[in-house]
N, C-alpha and C. Protein backbone atom coordinates (compact mmCIF):
# COMPACT_ATOMS: atom_id res chain seq x y z
N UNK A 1 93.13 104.38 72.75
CA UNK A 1 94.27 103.75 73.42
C UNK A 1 94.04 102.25 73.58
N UNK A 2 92.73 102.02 73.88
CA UNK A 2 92.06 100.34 74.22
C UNK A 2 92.69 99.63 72.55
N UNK A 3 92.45 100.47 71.46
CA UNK A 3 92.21 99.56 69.90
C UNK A 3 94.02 99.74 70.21
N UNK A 4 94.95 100.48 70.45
CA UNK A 4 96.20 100.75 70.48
C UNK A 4 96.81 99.09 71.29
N UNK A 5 96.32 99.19 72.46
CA UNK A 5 96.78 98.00 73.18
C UNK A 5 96.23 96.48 72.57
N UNK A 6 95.60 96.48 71.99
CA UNK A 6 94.83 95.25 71.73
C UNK A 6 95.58 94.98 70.42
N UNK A 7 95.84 95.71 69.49
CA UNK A 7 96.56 95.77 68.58
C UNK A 7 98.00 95.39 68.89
N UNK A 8 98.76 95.98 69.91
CA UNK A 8 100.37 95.12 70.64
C UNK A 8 99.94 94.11 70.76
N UNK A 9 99.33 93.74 71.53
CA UNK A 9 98.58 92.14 72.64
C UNK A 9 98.43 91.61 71.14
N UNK A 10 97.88 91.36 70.33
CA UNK A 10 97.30 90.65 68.97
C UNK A 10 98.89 90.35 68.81
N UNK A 11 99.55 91.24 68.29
CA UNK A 11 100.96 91.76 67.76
C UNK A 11 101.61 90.12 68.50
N UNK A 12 101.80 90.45 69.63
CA UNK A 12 102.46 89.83 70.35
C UNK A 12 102.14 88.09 70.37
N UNK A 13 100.87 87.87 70.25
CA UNK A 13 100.54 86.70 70.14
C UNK A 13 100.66 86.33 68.82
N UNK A 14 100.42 87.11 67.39
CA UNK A 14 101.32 86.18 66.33
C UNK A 14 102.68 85.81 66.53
N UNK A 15 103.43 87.04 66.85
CA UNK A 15 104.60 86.35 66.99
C UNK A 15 105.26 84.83 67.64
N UNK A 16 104.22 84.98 68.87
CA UNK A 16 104.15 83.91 69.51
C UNK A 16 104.03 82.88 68.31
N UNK A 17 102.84 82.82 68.01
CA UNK A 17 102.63 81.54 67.10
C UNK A 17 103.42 81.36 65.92
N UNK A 18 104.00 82.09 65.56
CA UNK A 18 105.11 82.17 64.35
C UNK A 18 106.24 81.37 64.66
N UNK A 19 106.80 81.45 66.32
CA UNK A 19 107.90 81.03 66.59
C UNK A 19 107.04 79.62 66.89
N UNK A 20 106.40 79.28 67.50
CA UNK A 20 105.57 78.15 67.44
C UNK A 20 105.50 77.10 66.04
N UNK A 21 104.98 77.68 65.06
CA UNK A 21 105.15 77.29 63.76
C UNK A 21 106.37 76.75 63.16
N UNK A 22 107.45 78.51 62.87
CA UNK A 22 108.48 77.57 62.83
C UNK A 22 108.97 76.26 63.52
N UNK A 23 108.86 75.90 65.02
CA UNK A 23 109.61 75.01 65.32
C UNK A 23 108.38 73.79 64.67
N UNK A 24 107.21 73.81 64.85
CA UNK A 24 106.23 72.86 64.14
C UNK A 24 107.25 72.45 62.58
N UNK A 25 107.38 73.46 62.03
CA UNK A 25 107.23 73.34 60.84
C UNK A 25 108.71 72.29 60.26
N UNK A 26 109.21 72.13 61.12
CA UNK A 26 110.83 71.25 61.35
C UNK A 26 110.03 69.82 61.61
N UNK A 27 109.21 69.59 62.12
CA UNK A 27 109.16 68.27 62.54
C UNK A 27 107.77 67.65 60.84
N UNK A 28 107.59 68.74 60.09
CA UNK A 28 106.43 68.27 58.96
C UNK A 28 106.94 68.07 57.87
N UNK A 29 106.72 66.82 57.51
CA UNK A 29 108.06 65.91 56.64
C UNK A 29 107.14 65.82 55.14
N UNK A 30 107.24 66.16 53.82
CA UNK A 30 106.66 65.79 52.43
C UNK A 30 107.47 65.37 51.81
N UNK A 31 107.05 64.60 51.07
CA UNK A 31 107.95 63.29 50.08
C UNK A 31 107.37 64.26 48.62
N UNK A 32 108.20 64.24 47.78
CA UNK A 32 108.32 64.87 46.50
C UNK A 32 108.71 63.39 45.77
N UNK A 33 108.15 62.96 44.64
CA UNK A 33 107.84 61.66 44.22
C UNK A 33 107.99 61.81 42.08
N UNK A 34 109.47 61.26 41.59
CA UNK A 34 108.89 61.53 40.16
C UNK A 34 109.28 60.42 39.33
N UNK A 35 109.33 60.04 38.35
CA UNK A 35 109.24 58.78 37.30
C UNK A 35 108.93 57.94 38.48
N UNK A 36 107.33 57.86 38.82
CA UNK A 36 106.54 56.81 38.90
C UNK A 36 107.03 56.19 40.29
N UNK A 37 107.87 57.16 40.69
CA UNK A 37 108.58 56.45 42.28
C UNK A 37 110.30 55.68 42.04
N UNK A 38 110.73 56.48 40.99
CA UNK A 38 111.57 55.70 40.73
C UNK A 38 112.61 57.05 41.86
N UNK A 39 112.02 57.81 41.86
CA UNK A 39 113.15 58.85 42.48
C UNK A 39 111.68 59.85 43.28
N UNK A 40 112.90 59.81 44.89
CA UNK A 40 111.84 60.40 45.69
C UNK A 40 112.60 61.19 46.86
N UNK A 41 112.21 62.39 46.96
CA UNK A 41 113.05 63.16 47.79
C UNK A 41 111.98 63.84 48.98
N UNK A 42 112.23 63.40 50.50
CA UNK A 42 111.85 63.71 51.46
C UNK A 42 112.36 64.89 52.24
N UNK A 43 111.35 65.82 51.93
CA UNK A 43 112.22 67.38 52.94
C UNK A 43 111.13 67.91 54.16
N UNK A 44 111.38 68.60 55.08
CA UNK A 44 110.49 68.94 56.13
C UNK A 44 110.13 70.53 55.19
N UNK A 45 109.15 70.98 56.03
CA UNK A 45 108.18 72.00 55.44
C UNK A 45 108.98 72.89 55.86
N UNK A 46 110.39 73.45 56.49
CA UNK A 46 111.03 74.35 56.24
C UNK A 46 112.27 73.86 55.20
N UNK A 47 111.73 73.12 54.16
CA UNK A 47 112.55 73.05 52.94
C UNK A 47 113.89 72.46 53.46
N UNK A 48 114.25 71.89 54.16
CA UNK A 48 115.40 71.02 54.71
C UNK A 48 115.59 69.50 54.27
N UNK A 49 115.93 69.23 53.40
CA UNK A 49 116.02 67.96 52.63
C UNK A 49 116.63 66.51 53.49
N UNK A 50 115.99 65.91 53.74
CA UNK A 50 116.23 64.98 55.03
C UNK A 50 116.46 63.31 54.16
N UNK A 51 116.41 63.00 52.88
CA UNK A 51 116.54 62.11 52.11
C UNK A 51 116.65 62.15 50.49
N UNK A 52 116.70 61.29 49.55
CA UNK A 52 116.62 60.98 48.68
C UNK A 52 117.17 59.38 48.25
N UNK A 53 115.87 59.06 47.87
CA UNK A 53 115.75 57.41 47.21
C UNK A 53 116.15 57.80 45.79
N UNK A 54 116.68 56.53 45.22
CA UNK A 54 116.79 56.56 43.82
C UNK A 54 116.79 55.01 43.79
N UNK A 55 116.02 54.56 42.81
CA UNK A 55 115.69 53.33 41.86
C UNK A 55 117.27 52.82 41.52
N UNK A 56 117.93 51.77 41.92
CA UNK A 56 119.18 50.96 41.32
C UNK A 56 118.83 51.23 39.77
N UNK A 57 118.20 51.06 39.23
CA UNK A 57 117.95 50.57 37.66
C UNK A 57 118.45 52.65 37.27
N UNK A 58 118.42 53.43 37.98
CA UNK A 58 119.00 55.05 37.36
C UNK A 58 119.97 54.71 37.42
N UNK A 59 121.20 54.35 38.07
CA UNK A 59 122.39 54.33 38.92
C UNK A 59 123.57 53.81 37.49
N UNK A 60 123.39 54.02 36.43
CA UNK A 60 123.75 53.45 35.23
C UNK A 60 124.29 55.18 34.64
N UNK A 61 125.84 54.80 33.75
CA UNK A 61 125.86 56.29 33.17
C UNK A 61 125.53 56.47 31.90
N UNK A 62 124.76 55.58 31.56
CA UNK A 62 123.96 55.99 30.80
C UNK A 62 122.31 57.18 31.52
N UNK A 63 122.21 56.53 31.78
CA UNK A 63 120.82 57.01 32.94
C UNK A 63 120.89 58.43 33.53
N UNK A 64 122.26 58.81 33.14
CA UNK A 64 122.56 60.36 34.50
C UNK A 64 121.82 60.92 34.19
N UNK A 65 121.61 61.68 32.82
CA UNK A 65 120.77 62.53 32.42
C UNK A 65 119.13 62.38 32.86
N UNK A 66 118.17 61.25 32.89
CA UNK A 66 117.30 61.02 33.25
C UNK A 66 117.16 61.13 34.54
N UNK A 67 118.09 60.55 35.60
CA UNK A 67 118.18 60.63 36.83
C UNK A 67 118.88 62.30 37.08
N UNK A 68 118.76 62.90 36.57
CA UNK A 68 119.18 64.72 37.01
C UNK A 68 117.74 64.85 37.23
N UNK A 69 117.00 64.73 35.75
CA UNK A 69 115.72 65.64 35.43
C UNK A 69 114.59 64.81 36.67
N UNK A 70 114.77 63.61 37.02
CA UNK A 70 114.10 63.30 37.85
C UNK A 70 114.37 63.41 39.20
N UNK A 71 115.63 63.90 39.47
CA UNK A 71 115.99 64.66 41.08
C UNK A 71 115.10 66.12 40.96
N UNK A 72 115.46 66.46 40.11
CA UNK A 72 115.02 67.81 40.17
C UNK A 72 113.66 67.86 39.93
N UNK A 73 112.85 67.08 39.42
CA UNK A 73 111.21 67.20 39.21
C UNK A 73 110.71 66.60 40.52
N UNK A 74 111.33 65.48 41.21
CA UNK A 74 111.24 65.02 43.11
C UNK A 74 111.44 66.22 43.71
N UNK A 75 112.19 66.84 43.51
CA UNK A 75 113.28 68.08 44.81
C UNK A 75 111.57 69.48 44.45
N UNK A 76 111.06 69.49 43.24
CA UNK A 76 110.36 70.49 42.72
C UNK A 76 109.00 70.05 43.61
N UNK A 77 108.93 69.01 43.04
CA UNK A 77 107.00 68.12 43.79
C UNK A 77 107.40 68.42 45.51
N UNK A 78 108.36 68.19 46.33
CA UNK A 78 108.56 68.04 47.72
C UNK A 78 108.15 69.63 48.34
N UNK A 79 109.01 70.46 46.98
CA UNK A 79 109.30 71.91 47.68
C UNK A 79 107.67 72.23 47.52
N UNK A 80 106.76 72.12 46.59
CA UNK A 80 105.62 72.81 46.51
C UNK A 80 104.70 71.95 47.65
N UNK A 81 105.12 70.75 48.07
CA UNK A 81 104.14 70.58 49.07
C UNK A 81 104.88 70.62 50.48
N UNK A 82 106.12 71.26 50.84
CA UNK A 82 105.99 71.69 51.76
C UNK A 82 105.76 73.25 51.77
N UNK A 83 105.44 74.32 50.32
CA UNK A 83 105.61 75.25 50.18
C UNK A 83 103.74 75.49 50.74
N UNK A 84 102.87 74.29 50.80
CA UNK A 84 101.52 74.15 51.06
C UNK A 84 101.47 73.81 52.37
N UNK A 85 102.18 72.87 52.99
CA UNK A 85 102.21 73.13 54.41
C UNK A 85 102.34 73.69 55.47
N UNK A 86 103.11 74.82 54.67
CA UNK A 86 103.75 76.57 55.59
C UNK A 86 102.44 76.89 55.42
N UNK A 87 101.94 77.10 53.93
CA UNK A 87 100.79 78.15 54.14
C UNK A 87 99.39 77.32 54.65
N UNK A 88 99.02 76.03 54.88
CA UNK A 88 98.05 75.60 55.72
C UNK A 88 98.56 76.20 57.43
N UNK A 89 99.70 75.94 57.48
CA UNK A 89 99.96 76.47 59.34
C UNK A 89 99.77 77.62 59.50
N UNK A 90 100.10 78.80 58.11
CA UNK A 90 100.14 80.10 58.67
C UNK A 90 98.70 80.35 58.63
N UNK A 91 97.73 80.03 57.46
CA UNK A 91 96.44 80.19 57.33
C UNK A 91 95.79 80.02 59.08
N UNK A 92 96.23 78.52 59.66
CA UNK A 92 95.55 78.03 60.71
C UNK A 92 95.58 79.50 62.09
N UNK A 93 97.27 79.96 61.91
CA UNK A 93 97.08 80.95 63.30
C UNK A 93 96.29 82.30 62.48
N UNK A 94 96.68 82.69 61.48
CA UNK A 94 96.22 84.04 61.30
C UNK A 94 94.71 83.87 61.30
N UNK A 95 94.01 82.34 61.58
CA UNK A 95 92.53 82.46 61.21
C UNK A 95 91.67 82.76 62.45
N UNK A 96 93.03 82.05 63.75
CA UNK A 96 92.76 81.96 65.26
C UNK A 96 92.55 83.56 65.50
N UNK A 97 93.42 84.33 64.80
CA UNK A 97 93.93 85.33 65.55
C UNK A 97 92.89 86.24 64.88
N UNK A 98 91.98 85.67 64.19
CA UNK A 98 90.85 86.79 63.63
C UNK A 98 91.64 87.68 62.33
N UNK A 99 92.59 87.58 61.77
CA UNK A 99 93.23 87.98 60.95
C UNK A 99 92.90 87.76 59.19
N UNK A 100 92.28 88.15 58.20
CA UNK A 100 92.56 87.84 56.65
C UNK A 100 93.70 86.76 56.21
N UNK A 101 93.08 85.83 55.55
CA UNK A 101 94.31 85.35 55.04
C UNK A 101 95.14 85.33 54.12
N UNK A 102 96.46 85.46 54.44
CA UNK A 102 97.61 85.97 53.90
C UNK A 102 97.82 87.02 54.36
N UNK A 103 97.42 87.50 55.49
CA UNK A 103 97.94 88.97 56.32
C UNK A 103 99.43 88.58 56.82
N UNK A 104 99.92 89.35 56.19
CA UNK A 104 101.74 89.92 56.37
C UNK A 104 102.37 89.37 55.85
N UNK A 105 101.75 87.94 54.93
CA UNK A 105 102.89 87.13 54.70
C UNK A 105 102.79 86.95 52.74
N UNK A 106 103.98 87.24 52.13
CA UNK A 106 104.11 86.87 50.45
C UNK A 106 103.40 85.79 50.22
């Protein structure tokens, strides 16, 4: 019954830190960066896109095509490093909590 309760109590305190996290995870901002800085897209680590720079010299219609593939290779670099910042926070509680890492989570 003791491993039963300790197991809720554990239970209960990830959750805690989950909801903790999420709101952390709103205020942790990564810049996704491509042709050399010519195009740069800033999103928080729950993937919420909070900017995008673009270089005057894309802004040409000739240029669209280049300036697509380089939104989308910025929008790609941003998502994988805030897709690294979720899993540094989740690593950090499940490590507190005596837990394996990557316990419960894809």
């Amino acid at each position: 019954m003791a491993d039963f309760l300790g197991m809720m109590k554990q239970a209960a305190q990830l959750q805690s830190k989950m909801q903790e996290m999420q709101a952390e995870l709103g205020n942790v901002e990564v810049e996704g960066i491509s042709g050399g800085g010519l195009v740069a897209v800033r999103m928080t680590a729950k993937m919420d896109v909070k900017s995008i720079k673009i270089d005057p010299s894309l802004l040409k219609p000739e240029e669209a095509e280049i300036l697509e593939d380089l939104l989308v290779t910025a929008h790609g670099d941003a998502r994988r490093k805030a897709e690294a910042a979720m899993q540094e926070k989740m690593q950090a509680i499940t490590g507190k909590l005596g837990l394996p890492p990557g316990f419960g989570f894809g």
